[in-house]
PDB file of N, CA and C in Angstrom:
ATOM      1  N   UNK A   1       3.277 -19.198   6.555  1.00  0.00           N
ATOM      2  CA  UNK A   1       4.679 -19.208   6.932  1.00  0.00           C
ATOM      3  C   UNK A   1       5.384 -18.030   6.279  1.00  0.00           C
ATOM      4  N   UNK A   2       6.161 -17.286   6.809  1.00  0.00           N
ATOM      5  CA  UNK A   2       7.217 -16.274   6.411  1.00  0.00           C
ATOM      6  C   UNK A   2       6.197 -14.996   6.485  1.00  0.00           C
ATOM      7  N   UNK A   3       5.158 -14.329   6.712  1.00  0.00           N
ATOM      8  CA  UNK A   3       3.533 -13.727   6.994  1.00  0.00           C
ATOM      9  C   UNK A   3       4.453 -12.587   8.249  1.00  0.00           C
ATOM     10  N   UNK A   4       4.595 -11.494   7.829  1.00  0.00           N
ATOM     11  CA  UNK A   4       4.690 -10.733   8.362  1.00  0.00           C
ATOM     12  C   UNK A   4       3.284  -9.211   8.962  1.00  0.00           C
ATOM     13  N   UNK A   5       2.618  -9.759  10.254  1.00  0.00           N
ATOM     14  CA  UNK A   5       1.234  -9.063  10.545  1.00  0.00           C
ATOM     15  C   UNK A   5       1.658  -7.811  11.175  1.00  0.00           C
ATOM     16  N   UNK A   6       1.235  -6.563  10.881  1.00  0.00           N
ATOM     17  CA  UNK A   6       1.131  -5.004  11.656  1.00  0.00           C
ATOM     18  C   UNK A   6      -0.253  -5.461  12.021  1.00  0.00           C
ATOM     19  N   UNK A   7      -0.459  -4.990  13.007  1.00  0.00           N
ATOM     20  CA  UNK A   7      -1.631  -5.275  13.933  1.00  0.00           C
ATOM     21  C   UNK A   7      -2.052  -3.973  14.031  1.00  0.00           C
ATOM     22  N   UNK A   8      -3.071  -2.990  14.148  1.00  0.00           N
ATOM     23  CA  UNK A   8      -3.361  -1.490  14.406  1.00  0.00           C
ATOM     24  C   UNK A   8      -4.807  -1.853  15.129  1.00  0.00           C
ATOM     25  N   UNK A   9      -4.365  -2.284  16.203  1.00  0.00           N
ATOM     26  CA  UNK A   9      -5.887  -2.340  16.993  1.00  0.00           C
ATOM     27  C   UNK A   9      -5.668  -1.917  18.318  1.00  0.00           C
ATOM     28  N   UNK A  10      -4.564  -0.962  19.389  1.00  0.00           N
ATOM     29  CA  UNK A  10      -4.579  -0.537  19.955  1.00  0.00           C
ATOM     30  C   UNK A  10      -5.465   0.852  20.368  1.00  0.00           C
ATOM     31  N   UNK A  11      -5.652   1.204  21.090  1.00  0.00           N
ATOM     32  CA  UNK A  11      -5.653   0.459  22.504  1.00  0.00           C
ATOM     33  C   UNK A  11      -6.750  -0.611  22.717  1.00  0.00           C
ATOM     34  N   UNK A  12      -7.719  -0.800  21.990  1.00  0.00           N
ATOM     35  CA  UNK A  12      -8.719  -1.611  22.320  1.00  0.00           C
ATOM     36  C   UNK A  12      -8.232  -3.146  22.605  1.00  0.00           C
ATOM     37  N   UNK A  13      -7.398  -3.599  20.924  1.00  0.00           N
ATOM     38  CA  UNK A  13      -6.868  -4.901  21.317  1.00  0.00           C
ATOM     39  C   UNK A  13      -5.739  -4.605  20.590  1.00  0.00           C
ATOM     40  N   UNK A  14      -4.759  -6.076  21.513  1.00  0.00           N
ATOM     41  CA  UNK A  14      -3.440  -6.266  20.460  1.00  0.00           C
ATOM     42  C   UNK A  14      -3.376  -7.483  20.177  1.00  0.00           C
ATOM     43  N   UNK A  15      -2.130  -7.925  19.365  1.00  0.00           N
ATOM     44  CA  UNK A  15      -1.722  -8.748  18.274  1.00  0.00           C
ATOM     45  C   UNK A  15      -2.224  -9.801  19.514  1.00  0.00           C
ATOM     46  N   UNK A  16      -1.010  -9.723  19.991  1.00  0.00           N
ATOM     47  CA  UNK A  16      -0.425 -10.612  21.581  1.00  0.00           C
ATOM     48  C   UNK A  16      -1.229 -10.728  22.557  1.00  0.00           C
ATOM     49  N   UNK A  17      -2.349  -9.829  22.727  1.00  0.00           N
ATOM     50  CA  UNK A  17      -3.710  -9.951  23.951  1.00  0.00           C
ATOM     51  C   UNK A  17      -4.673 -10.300  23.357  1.00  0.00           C
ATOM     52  N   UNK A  18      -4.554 -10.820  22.145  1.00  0.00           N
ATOM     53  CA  UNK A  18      -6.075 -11.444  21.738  1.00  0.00           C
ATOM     54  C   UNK A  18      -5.171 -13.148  20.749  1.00  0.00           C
ATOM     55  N   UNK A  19      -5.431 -13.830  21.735  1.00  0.00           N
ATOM     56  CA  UNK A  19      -4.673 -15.051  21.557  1.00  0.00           C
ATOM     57  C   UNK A  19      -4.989 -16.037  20.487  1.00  0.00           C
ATOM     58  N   UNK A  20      -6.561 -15.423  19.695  1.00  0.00           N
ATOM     59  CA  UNK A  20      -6.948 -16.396  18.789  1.00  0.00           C
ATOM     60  C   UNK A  20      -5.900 -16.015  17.636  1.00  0.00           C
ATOM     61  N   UNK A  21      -5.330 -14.559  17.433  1.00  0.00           N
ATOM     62  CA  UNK A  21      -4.536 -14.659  16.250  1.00  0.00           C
ATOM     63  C   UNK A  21      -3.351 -15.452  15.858  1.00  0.00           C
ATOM     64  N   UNK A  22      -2.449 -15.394  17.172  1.00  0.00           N
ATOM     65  CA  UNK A  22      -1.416 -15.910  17.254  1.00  0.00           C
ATOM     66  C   UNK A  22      -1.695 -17.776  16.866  1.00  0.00           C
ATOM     67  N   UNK A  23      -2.830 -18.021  17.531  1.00  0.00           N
ATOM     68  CA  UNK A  23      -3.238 -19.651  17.586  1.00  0.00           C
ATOM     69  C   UNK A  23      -3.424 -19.612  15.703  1.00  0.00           C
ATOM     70  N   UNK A  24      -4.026 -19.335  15.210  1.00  0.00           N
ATOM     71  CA  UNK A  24      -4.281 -19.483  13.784  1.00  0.00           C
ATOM     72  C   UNK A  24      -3.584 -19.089  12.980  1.00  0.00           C
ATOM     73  N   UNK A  25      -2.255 -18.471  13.211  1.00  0.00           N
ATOM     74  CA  UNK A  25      -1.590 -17.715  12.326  1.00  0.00           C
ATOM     75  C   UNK A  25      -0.339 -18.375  12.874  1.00  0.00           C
ATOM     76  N   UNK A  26       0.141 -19.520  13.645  1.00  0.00           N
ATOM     77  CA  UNK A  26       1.320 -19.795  14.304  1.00  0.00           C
ATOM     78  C   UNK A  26       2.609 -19.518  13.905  1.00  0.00           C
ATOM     79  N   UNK A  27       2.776 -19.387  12.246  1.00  0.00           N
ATOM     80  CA  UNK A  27       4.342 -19.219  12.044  1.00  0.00           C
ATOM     81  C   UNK A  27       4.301 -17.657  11.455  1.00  0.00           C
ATOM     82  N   UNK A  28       2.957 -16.805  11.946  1.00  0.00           N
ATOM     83  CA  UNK A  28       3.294 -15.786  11.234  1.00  0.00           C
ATOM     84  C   UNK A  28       4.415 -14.769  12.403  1.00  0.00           C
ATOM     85  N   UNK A  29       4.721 -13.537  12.159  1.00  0.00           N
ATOM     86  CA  UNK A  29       5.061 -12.604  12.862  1.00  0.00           C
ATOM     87  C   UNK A  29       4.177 -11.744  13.019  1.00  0.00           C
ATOM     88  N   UNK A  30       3.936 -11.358  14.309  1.00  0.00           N
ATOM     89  CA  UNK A  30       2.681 -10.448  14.883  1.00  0.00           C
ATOM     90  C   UNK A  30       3.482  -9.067  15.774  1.00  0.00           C
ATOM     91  N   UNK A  31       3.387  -7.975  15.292  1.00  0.00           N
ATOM     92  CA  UNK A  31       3.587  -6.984  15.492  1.00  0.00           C
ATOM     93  C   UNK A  31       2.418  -5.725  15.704  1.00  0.00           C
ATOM     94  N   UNK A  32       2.883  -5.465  16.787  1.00  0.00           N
ATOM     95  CA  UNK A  32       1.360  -4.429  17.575  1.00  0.00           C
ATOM     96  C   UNK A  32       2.317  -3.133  17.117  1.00  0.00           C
ATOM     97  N   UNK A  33       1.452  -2.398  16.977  1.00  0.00           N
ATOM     98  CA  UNK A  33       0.949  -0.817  16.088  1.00  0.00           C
ATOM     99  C   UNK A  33       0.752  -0.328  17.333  1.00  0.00           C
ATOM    100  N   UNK A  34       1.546   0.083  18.152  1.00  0.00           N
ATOM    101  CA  UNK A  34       0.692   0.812  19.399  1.00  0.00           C
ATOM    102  C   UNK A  34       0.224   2.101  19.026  1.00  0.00           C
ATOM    103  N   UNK A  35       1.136   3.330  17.930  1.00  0.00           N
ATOM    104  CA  UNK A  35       0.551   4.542  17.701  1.00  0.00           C
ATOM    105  C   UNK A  35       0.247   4.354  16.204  1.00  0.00           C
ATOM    106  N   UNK A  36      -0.447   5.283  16.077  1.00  0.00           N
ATOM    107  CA  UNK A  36      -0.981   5.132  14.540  1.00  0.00           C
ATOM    108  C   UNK A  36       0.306   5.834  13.781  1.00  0.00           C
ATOM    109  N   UNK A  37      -0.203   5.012  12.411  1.00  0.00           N
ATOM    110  CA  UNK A  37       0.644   5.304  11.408  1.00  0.00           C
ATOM    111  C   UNK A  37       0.510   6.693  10.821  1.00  0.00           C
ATOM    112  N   UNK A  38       1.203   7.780  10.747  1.00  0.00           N
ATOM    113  CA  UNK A  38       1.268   8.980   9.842  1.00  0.00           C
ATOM    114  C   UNK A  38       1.898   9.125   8.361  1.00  0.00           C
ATOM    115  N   UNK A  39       1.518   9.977   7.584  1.00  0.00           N
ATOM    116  CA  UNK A  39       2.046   9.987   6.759  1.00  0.00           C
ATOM    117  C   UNK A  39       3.974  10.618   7.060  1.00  0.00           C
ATOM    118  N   UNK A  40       3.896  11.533   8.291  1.00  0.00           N
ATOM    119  CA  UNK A  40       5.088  11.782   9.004  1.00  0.00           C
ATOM    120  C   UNK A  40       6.265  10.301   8.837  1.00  0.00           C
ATOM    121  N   UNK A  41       5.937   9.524   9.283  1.00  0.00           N
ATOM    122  CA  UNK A  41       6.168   8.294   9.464  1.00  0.00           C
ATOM    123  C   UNK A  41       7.646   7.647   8.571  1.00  0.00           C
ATOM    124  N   UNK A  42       8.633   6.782   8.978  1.00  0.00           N
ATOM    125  CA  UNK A  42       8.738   6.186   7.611  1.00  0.00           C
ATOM    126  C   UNK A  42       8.352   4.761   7.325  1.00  0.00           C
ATOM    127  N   UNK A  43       8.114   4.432   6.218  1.00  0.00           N
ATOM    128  CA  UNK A  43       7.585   2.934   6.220  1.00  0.00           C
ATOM    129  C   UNK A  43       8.173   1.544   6.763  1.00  0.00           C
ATOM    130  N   UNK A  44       7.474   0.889   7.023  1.00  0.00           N
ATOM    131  CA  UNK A  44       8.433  -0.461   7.847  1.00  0.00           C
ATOM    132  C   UNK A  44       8.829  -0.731   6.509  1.00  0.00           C
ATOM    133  N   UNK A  45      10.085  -1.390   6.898  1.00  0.00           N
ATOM    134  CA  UNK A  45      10.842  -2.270   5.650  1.00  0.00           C
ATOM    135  C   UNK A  45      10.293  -3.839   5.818  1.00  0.00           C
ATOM    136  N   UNK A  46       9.889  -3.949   4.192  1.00  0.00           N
ATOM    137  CA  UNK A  46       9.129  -5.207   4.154  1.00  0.00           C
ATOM    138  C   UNK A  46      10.254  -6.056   3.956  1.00  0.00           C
ATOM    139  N   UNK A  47       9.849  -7.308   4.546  1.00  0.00           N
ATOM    140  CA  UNK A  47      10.806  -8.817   4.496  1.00  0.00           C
ATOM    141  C   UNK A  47      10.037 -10.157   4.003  1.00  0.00           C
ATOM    142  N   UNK A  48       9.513  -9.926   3.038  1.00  0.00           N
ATOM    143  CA  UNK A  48       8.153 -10.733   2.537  1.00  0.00           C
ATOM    144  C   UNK A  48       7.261 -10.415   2.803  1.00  0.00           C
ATOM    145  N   UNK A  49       5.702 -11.167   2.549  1.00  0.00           N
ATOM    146  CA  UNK A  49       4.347 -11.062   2.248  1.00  0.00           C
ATOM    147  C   UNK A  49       3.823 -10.201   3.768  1.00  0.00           C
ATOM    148  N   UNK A  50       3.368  -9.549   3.540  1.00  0.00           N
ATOM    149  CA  UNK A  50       3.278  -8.982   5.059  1.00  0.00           C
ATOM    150  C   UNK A  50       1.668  -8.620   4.769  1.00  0.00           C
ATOM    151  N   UNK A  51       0.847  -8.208   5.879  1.00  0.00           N
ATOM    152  CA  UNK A  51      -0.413  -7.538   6.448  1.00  0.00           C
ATOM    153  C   UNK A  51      -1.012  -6.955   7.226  1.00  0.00           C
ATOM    154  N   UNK A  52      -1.296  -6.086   6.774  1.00  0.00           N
ATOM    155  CA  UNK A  52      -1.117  -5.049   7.812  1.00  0.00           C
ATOM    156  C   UNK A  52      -2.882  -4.882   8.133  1.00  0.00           C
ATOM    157  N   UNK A  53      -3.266  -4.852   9.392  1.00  0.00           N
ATOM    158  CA  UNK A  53      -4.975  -4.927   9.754  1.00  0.00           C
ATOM    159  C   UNK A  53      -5.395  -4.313  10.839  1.00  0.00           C
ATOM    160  N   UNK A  54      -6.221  -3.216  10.754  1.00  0.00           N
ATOM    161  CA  UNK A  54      -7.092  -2.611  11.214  1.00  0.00           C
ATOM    162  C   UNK A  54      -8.194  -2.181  11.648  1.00  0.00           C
ATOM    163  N   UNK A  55      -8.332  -2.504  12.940  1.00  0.00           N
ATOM    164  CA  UNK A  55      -9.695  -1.969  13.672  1.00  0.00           C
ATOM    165  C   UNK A  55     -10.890  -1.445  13.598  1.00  0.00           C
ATOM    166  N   UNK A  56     -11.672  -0.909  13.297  1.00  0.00           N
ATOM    167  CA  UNK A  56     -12.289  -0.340  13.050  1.00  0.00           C
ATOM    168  C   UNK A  56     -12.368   1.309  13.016  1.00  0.00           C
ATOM    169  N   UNK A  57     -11.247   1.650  14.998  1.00  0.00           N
ATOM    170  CA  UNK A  57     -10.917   3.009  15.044  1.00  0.00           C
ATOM    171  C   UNK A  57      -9.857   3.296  14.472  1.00  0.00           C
ATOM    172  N   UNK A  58      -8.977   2.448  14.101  1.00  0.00           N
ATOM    173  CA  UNK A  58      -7.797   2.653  13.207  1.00  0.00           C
ATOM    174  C   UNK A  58      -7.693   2.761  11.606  1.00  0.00           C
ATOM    175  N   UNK A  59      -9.141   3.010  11.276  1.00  0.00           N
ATOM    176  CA  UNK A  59      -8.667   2.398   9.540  1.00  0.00           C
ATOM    177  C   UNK A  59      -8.638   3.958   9.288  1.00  0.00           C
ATOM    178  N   UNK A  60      -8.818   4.798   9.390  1.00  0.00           N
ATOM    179  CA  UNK A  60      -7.411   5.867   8.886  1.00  0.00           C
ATOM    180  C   UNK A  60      -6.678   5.599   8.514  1.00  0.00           C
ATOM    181  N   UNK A  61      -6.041   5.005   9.080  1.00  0.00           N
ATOM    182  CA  UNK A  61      -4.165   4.656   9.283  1.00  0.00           C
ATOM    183  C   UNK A  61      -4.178   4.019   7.604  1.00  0.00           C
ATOM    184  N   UNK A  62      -4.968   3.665   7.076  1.00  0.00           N
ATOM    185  CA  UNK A  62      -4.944   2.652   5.804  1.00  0.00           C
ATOM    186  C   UNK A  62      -4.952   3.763   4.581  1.00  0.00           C
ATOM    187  N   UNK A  63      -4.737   4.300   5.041  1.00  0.00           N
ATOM    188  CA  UNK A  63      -4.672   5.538   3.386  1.00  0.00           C
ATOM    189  C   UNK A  63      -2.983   5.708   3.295  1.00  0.00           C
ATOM    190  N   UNK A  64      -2.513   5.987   4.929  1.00  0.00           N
ATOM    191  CA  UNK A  64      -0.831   6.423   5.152  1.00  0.00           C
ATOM    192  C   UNK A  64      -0.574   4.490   4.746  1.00  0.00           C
ATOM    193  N   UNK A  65      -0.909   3.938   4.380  1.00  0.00           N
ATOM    194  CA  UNK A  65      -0.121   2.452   4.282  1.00  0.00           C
ATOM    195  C   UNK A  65      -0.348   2.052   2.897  1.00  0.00           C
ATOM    196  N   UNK A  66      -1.582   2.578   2.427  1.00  0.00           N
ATOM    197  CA  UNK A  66      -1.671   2.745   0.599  1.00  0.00           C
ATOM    198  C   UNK A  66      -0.581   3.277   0.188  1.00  0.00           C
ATOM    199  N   UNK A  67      -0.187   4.640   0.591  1.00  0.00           N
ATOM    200  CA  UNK A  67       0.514   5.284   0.045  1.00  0.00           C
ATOM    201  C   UNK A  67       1.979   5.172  -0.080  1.00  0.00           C
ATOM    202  N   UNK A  68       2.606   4.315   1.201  1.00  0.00           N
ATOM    203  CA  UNK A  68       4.089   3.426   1.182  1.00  0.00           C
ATOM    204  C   UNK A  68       3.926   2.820  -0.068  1.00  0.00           C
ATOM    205  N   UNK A  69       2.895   1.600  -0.045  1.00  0.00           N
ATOM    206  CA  UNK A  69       2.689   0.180  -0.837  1.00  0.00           C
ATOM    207  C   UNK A  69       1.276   0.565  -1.856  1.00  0.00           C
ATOM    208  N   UNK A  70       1.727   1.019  -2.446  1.00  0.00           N
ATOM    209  CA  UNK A  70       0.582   1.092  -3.397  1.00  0.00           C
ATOM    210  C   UNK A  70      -0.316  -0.092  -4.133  1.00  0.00           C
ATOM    211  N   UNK A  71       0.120  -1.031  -4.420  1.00  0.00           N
ATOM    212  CA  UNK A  71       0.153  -2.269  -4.993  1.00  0.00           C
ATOM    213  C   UNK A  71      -0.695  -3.690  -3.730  1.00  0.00           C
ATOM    214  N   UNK A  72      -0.671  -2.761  -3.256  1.00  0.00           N
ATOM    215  CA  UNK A  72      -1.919  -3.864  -1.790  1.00  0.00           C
ATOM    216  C   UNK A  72      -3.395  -4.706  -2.798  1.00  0.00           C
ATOM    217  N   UNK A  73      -3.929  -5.501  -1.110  1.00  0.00           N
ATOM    218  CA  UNK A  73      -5.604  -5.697  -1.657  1.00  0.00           C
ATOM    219  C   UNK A  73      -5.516  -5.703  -0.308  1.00  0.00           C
ATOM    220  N   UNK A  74      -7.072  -5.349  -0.277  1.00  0.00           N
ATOM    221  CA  UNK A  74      -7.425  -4.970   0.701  1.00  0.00           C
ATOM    222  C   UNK A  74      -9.094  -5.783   0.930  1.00  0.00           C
ATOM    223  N   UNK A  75      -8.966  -6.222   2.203  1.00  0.00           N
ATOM    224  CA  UNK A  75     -10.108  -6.953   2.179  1.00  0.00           C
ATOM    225  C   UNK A  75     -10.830  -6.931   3.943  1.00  0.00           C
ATOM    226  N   UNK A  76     -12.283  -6.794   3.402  1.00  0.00           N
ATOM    227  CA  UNK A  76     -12.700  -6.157   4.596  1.00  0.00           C
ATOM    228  C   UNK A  76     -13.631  -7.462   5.618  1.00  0.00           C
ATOM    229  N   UNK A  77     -13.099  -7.732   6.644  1.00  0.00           N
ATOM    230  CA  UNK A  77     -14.329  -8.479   7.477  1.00  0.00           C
ATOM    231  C   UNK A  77     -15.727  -8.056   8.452  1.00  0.00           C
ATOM    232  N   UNK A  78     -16.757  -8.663   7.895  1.00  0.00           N
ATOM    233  CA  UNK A  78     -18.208  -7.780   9.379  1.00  0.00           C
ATOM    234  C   UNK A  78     -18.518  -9.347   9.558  1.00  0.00           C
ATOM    235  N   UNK A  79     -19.699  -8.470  10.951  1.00  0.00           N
ATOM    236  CA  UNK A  79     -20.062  -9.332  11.415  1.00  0.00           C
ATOM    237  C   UNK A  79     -21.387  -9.755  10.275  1.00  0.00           C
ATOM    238  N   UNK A  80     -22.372 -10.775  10.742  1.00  0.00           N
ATOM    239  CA  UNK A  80     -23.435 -11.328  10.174  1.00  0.00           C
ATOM    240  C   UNK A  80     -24.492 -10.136   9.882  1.00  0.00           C
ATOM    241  N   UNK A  81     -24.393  -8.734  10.855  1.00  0.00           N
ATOM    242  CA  UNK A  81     -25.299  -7.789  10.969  1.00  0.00           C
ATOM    243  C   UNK A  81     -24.641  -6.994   9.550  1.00  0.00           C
ATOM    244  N   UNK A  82     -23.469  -6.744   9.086  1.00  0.00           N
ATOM    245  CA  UNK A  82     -22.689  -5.756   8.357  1.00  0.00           C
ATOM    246  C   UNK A  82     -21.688  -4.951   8.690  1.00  0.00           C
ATOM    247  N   UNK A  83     -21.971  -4.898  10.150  1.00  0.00           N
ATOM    248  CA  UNK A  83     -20.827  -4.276  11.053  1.00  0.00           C
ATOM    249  C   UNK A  83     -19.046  -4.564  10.517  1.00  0.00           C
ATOM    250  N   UNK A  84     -18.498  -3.841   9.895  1.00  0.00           N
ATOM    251  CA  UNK A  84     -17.114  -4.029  10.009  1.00  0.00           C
ATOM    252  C   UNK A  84     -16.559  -4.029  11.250  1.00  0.00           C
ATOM    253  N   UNK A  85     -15.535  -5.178  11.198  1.00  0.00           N
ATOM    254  CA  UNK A  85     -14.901  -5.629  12.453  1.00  0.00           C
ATOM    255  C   UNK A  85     -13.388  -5.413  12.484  1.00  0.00           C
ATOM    256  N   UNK A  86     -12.939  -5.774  11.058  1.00  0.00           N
ATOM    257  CA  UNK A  86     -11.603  -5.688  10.759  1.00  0.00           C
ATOM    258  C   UNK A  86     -11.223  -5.338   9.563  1.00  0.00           C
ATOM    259  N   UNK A  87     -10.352  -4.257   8.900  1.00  0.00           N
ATOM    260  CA  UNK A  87     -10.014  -4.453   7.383  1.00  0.00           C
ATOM    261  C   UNK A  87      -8.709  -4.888   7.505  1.00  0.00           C
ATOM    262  N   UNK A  88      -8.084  -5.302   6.192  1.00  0.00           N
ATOM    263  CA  UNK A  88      -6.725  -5.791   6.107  1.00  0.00           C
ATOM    264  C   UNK A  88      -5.939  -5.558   4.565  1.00  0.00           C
ATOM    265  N   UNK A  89      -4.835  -5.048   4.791  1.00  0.00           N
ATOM    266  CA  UNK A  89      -4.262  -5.233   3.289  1.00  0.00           C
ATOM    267  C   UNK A  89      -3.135  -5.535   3.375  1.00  0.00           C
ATOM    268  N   UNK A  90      -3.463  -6.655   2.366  1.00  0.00           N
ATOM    269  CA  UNK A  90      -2.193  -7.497   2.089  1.00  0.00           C
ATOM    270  C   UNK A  90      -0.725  -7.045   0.866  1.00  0.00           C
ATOM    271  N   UNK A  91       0.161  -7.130   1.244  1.00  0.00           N
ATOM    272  CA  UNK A  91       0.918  -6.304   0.471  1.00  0.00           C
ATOM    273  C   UNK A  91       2.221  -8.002   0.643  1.00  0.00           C
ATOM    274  N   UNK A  92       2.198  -8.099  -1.231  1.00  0.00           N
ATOM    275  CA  UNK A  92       2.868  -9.292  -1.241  1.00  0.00           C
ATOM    276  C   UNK A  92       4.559  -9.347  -1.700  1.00  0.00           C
ATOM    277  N   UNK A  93       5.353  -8.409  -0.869  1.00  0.00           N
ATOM    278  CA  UNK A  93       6.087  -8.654  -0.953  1.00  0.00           C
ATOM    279  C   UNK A  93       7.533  -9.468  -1.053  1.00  0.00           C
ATOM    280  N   UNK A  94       8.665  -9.249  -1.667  1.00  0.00           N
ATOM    281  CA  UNK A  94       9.397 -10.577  -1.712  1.00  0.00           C
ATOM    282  C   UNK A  94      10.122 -10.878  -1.049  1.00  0.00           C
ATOM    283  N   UNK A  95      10.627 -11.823  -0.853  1.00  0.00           N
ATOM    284  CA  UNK A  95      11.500 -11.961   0.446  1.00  0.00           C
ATOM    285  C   UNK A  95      12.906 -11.735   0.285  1.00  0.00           C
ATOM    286  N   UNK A  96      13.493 -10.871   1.263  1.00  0.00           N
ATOM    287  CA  UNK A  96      14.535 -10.792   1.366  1.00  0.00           C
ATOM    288  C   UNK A  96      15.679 -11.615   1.448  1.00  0.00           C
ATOM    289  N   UNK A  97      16.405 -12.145   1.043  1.00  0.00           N
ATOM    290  CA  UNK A  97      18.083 -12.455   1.348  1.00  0.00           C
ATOM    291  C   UNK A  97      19.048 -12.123   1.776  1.00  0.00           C
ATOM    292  N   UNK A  98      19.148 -12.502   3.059  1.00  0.00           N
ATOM    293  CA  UNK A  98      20.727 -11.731   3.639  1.00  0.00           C
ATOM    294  C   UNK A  98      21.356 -11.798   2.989  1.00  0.00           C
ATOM    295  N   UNK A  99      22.583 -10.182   2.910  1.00  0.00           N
ATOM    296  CA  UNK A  99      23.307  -9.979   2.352  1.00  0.00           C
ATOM    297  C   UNK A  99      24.260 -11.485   2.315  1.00  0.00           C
ATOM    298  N   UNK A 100      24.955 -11.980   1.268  1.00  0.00           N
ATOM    299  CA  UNK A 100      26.130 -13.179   1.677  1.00  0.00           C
ATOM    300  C   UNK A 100      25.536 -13.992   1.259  1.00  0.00           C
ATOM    301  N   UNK A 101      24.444 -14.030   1.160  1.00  0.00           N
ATOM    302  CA  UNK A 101      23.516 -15.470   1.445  1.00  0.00           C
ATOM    303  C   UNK A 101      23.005 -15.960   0.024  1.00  0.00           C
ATOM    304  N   UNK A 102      23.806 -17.183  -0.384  1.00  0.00           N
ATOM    305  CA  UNK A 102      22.822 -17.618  -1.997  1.00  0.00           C
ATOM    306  C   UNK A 102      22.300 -19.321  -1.937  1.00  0.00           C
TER     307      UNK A 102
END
């Protein structure tokens, strides 16, 4: 709950076209990465615990997302063969409070 996901698996897959994420992750927020991240870039503004996960053709992109959030973990999934399938780093940020709001 409160799980804010960057998705970086375009074009192959997204957040929203691969339906097992959304099913297992129900109260998170799922956000598709359609272009890769640059260091050009500026960083998303975090609003709590967020994760950001990458493809296999996308894990580039994970050096420009170290370097916003330094303070990540990063944890990698393969298949049974060794094959990496997905990496992910979690960056545990705190949650915001609207302004006004106590």
């Amino acid at each position: 709950d409160g799980l804010t996901v960057y998705f970086s698996g375009a074009p192959r897959m997204t957040y929203w076209g691969f339906n097992v994420i959304p099913y297992l992750a129900p109260d998170a927020t799922g956000i598709d990465v359609l272009e890769p991240w640059t260091a050009n870039d500026p960083p998303p503004e975090l609003t709590g615990p967020t994760l950001f996960a990458f493809v296999p053709d996308r894990l580039g992109e994970l050096d420009v997302v170290r370097a916003w959030f330094p303070d990540g973990t990063i944890a990698v999934s393969t298949l049974p063969s060794g094959e990496e399938i997905l990496t992910t780093y979690f960056v545990d940020a705190p949650v915001v409070e609207a302004a006004g709001t106590a």
